[in-house]
Protein backbone atom coordinates (compact mmCIF):
# COMPACT_ATOMS: atom_id res chain seq x y z
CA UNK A 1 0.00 0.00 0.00
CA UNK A 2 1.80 3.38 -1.26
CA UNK A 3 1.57 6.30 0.97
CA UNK A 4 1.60 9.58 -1.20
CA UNK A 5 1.99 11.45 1.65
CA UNK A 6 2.54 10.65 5.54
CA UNK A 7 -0.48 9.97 7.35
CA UNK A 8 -1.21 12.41 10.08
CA UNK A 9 -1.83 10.45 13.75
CA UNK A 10 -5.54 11.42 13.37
CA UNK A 11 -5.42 9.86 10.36
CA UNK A 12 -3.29 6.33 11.62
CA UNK A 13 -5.74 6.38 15.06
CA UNK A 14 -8.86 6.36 12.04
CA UNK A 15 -7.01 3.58 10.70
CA UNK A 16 -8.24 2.25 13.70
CA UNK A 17 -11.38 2.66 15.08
CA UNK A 18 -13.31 2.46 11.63
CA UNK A 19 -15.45 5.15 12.05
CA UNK A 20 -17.87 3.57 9.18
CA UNK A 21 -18.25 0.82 11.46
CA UNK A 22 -18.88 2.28 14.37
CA UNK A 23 -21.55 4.07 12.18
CA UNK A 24 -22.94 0.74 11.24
CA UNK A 25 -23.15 -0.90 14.43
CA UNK A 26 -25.20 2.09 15.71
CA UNK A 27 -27.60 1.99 12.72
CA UNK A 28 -27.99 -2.27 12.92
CA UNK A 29 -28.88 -1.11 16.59
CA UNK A 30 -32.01 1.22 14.85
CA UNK A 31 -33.16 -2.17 13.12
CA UNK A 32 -34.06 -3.67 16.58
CA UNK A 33 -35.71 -0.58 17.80
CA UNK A 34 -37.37 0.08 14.91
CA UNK A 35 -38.73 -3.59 14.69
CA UNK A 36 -40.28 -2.45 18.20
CA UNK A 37 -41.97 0.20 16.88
CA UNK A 38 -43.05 -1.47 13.55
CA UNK A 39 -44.74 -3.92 16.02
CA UNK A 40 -46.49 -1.29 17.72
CA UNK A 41 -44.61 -1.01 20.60
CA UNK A 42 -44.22 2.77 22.27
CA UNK A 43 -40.50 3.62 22.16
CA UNK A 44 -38.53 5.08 25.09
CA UNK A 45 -36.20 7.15 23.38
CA UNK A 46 -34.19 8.01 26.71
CA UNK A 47 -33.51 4.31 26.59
CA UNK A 48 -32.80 4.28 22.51
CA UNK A 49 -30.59 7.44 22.66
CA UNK A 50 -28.46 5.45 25.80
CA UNK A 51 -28.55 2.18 24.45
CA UNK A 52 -26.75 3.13 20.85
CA UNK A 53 -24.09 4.92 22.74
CA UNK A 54 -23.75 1.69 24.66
CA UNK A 55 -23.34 0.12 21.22
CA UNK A 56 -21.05 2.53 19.63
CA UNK A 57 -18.72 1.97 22.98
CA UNK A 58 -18.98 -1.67 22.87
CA UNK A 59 -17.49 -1.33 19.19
CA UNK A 60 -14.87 1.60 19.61
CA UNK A 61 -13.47 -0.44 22.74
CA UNK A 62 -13.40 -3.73 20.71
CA UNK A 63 -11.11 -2.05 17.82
CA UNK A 64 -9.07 0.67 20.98
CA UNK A 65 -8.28 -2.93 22.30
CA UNK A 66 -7.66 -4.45 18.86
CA UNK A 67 -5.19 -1.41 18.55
CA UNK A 68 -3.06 -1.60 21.49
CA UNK A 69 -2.29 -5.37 20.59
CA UNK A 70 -1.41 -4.50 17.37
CA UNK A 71 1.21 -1.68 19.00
CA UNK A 72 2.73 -4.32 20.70
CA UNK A 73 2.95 -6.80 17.99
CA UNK A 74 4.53 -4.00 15.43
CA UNK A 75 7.90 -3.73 17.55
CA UNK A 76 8.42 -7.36 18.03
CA UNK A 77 11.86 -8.60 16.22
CA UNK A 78 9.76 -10.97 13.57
CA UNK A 79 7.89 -8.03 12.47
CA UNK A 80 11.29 -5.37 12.37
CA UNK A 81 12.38 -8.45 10.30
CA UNK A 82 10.04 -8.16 7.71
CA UNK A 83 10.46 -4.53 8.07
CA UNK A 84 8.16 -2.03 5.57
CA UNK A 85 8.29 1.29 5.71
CA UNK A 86 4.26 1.72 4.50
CA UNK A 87 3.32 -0.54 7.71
CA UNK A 88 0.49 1.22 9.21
CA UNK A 89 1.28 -0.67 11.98
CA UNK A 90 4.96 0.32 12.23
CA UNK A 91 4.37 3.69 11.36
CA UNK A 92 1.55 3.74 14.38
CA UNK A 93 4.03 1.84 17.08
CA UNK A 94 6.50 4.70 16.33
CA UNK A 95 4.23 7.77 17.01
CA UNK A 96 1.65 6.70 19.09
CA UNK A 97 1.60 6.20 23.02
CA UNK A 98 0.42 3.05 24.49
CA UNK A 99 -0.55 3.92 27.89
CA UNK A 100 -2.41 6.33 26.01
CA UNK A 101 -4.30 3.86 23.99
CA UNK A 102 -4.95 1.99 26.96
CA UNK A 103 -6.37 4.54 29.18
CA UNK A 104 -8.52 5.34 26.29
CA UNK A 105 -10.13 1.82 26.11
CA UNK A 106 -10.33 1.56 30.07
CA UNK A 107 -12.27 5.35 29.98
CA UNK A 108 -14.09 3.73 27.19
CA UNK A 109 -14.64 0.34 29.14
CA UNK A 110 -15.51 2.58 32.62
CA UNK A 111 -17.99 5.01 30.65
CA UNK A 112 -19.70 1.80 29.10
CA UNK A 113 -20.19 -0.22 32.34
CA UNK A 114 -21.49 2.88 34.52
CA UNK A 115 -24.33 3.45 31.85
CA UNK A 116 -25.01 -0.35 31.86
CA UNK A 117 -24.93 -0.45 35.85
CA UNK A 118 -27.46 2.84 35.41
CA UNK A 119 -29.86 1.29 33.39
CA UNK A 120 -29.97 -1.85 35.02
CA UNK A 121 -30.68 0.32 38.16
CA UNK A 122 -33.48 1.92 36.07
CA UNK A 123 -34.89 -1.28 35.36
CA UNK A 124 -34.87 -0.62 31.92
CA UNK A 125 -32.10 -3.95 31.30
CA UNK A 126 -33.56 -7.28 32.06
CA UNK A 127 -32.00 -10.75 32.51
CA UNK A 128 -31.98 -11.57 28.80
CA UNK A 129 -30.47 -7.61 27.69
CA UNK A 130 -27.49 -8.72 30.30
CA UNK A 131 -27.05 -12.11 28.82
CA UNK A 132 -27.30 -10.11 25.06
CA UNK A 133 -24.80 -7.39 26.31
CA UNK A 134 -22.69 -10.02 27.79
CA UNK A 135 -21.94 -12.19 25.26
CA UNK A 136 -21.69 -8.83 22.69
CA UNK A 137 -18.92 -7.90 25.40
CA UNK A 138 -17.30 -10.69 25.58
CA UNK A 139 -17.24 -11.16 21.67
CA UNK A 140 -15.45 -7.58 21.50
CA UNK A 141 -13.24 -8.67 24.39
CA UNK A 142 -11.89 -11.34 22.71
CA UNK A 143 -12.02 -9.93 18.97
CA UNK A 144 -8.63 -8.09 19.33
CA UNK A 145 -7.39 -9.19 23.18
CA UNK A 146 -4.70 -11.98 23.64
CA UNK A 147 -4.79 -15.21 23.89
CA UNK A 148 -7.87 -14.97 21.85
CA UNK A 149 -7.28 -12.41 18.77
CA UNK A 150 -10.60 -14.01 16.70
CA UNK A 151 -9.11 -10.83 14.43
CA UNK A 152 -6.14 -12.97 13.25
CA UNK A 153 -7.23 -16.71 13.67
CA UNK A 154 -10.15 -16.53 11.01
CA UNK A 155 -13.10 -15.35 13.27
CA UNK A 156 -12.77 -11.73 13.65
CA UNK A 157 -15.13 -11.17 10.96
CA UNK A 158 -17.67 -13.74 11.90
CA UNK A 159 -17.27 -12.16 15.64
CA UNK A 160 -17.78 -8.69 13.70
CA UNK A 161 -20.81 -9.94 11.66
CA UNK A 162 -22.70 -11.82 14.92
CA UNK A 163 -22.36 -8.55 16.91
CA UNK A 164 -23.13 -6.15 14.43
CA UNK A 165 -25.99 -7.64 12.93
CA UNK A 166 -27.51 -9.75 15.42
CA UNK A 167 -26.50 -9.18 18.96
CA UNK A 168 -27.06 -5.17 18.39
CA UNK A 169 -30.50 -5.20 16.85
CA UNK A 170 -31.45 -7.92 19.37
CA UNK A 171 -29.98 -5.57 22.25
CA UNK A 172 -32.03 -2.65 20.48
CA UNK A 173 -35.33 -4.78 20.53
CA UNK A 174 -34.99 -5.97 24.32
CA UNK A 175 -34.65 -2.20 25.29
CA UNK A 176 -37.53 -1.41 23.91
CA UNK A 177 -39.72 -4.60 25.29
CA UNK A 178 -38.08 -6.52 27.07
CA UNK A 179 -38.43 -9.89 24.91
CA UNK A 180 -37.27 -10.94 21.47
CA UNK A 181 -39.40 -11.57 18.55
CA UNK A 182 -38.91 -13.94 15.35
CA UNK A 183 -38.18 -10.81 12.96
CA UNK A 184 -35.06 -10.33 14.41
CA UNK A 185 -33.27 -13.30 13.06
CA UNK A 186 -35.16 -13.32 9.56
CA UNK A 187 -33.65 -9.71 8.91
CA UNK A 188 -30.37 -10.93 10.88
CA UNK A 189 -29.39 -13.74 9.05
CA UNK A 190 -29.13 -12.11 5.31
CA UNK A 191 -27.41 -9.10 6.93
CA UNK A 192 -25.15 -11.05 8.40
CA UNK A 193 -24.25 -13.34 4.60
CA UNK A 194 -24.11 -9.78 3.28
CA UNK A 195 -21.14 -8.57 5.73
CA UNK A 196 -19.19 -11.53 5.68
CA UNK A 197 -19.19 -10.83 1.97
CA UNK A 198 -17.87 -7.10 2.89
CA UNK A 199 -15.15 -8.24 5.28
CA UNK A 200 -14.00 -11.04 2.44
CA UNK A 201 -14.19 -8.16 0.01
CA UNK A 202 -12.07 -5.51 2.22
CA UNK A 203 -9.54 -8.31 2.84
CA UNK A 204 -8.45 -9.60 -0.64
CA UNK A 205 -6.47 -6.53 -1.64
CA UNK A 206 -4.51 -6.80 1.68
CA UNK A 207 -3.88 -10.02 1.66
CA UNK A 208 -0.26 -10.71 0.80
CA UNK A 209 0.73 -8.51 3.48
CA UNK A 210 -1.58 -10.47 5.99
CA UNK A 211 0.26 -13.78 4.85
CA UNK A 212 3.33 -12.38 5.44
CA UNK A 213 2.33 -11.06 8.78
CA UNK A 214 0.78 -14.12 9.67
CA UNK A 215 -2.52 -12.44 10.10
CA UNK A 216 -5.08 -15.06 10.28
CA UNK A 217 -7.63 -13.66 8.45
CA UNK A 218 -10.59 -15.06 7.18
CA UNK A 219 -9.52 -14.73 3.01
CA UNK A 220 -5.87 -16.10 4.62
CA UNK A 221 -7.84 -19.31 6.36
CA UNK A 222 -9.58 -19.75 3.02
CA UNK A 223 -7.51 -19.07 0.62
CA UNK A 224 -7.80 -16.14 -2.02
CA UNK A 225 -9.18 -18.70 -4.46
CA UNK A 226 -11.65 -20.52 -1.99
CA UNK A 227 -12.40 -16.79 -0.39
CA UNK A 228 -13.26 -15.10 -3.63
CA UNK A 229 -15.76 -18.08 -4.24
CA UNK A 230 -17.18 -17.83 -1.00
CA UNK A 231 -17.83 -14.04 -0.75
CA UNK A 232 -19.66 -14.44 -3.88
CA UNK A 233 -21.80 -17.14 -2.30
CA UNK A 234 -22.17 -15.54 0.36
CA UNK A 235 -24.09 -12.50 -1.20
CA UNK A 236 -26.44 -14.90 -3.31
CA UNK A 237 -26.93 -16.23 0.07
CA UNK A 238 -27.83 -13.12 1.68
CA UNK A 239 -30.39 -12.23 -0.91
CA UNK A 240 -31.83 -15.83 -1.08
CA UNK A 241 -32.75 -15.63 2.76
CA UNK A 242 -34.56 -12.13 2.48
CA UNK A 243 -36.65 -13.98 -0.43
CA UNK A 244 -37.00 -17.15 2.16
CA UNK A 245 -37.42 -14.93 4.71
CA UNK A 246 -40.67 -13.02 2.89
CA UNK A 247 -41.97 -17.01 2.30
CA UNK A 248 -41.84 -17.73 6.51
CA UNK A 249 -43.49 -14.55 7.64
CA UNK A 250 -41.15 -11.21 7.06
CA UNK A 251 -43.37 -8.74 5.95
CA UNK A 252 -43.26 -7.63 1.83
CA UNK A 253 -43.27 -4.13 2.57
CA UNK A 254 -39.80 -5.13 4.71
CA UNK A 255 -38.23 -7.47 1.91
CA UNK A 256 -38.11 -5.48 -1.07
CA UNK A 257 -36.30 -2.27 -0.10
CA UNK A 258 -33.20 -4.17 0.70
CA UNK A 259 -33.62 -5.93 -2.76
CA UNK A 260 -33.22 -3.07 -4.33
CA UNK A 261 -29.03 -3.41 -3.40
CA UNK A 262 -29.54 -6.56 -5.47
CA UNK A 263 -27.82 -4.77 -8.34
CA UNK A 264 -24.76 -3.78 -5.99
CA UNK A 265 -24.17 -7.25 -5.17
CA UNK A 266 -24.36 -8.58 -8.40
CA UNK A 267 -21.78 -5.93 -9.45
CA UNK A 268 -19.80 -7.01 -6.70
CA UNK A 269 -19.70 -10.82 -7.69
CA UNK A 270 -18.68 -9.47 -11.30
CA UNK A 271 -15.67 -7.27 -9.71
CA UNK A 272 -14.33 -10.17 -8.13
CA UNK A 273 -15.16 -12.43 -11.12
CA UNK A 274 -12.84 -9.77 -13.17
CA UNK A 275 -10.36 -10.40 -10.26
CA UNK A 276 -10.42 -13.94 -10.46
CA UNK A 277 -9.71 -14.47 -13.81
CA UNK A 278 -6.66 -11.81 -14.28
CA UNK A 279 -8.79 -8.40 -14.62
CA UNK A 280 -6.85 -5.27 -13.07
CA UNK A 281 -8.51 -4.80 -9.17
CA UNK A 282 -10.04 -1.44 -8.72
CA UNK A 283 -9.48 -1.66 -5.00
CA UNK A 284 -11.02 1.55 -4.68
CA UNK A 285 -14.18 0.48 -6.07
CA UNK A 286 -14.58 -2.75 -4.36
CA UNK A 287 -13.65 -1.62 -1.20
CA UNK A 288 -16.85 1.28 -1.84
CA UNK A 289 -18.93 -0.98 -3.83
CA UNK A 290 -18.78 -3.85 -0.97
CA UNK A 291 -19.75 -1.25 1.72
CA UNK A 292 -22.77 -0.10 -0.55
CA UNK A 293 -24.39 -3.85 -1.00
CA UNK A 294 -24.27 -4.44 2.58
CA UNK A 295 -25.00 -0.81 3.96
CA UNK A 296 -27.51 0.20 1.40
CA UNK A 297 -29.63 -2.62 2.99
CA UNK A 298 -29.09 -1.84 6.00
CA UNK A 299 -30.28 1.32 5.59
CA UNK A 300 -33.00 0.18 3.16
CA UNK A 301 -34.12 -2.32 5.65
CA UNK A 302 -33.95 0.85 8.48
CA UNK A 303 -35.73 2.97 6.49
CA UNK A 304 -39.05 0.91 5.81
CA UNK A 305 -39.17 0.22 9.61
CA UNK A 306 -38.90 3.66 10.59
CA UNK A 307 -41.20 5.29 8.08
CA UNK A 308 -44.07 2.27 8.54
């Protein structure tokens, strides 16, 4: 990856946090409150507004923890062996304070358990939020933390994909009413086909370097052949289960907004198609056109809750 210029440490902590994600996980979180309200449940917004930051905290600790590791893993002698002087990571280890990163996931951490410990005083948590919020914590814990680092062993993405798209909107929901409801996993399972398609997508063009690295990601696991194939299953998948979804009870008016990214998709099996067989990647464009398929139905998806 050339560098045209040095990247500012606003720019390397960005890097980082993935402040598109962090956007995503908050609007997956609207998806379970908005299936509330579709329902015709009254919403307590007091309880919406607190739970999302909850969310966004959950997520911004999960990569700040992510990030600290990876601090420690870019001065080790294997990596100064394989030495590169565009190595975000290097570049990041050299410039950027690690007691500083890790006060800034334990504020992170501290801010997100006293809100949790409020709300639970408030009543407005129950058993099964805890056990939702638990295992969303735990997932984040372990995403980017040692011994566990899912990011490099070939589950950080499925870890990403289970807590953006079904442990948030489920969290969202049990605010609102205290129970779950069978919508939940008809909308989560296509959403989640659809981001493990993203994550395969964002990982091919790195993917020498994360062989070299030894980062265990999932494209690595598979292989770039095997992972190419799968991310384009994977999105015929995700639109196959909103259509099988629609058969088993998910309301019409629900399904066909998000097929309307259909086209998205299908552009993104024929980028990687293009790949496959020797085409020139446009990394630019697959890295946007991936986010697109998966975020335009999101949003799609969002947006015939909310306006229903």
């Amino acid at each position: 990856m050339n560098q045209s210029k040095p990247l500012t440490n606003f720019q390397l902590i960005l890097r980082y946090i993935h402040p598109w994600m962090l956007l995503a996980s908050a609007l997956t979180y609207t998806l379970g409150s908005g299936i509330a309200r579709y329902l015709g449940h009254n919403l307590f917004f007091p309880r919406f507004w607190v739970g999302m930051l909850l969310v966004i905290l959950m997520q911004l600790a999960c990569y700040i923890l992510k990030m600290n590791y990876d601090l420690i893993e870019a001065v080790t002698p294997l990596r100064h062996i394989q030495d590169d002087a565009n190595d975000v990571d290097q570049i990041a280890a050299s410039r950027l304070s690690r007691p500083a990163v890790m006060l800034l996931a334990f504020t992170v951490l501290t801010i997100g358990a006293t809100l949790t410990v409020l709300m639970v005083a408030q009543g407005a948590i129950h058993f099964t939020g805890l056990v939702i919020l638990g295992v969303a914590f735990l997932l984040a814990f372990c995403y980017g933390v040692p011994p566990f680092r899912l990011v490099y062993r070939g589950y950080g993405e499925l870890a990403e994909a289970v807590l953006l798209t079904g442990l948030y909107p489920a969290f969202g929901y049990l605010l609102q009413t205290g129970d779950l409801h069978r919508l939940l996993p008809m909308i989560a399972f296509p959403l989640l086909a659809l981001f493990l398609a993203m994550r395969l997508a964002q990982s091919l063009e790195p993917y020498l370097h994360d062989q070299k690295l030894a980062h265990r990601t999932m494209m690595v696991v598979l292989g770039w052949q095997r992972g190419m194939q799968t991310h384009n299953l994977l999105i015929l998948l995700g639109y196959l289960l909103l259509v099988l979804a629609a058969t088993f009870g998910l309301p019409w008016q629900l399904t066909w907004p998000a097929l309307l990214s259909l086209p998205v998709g299908l552009f993104q099996i024929y980028q990687m198609y293009q790949i496959a067989n020797g085409g020139k990647p446009a990394w630019r464009i697959l890295r946007l056109t991936s986010a697109a398929t998966f975020g335009l139905s999101v949003y799609l998806i969002a947006l015939a809750i909310w306006t229903r």
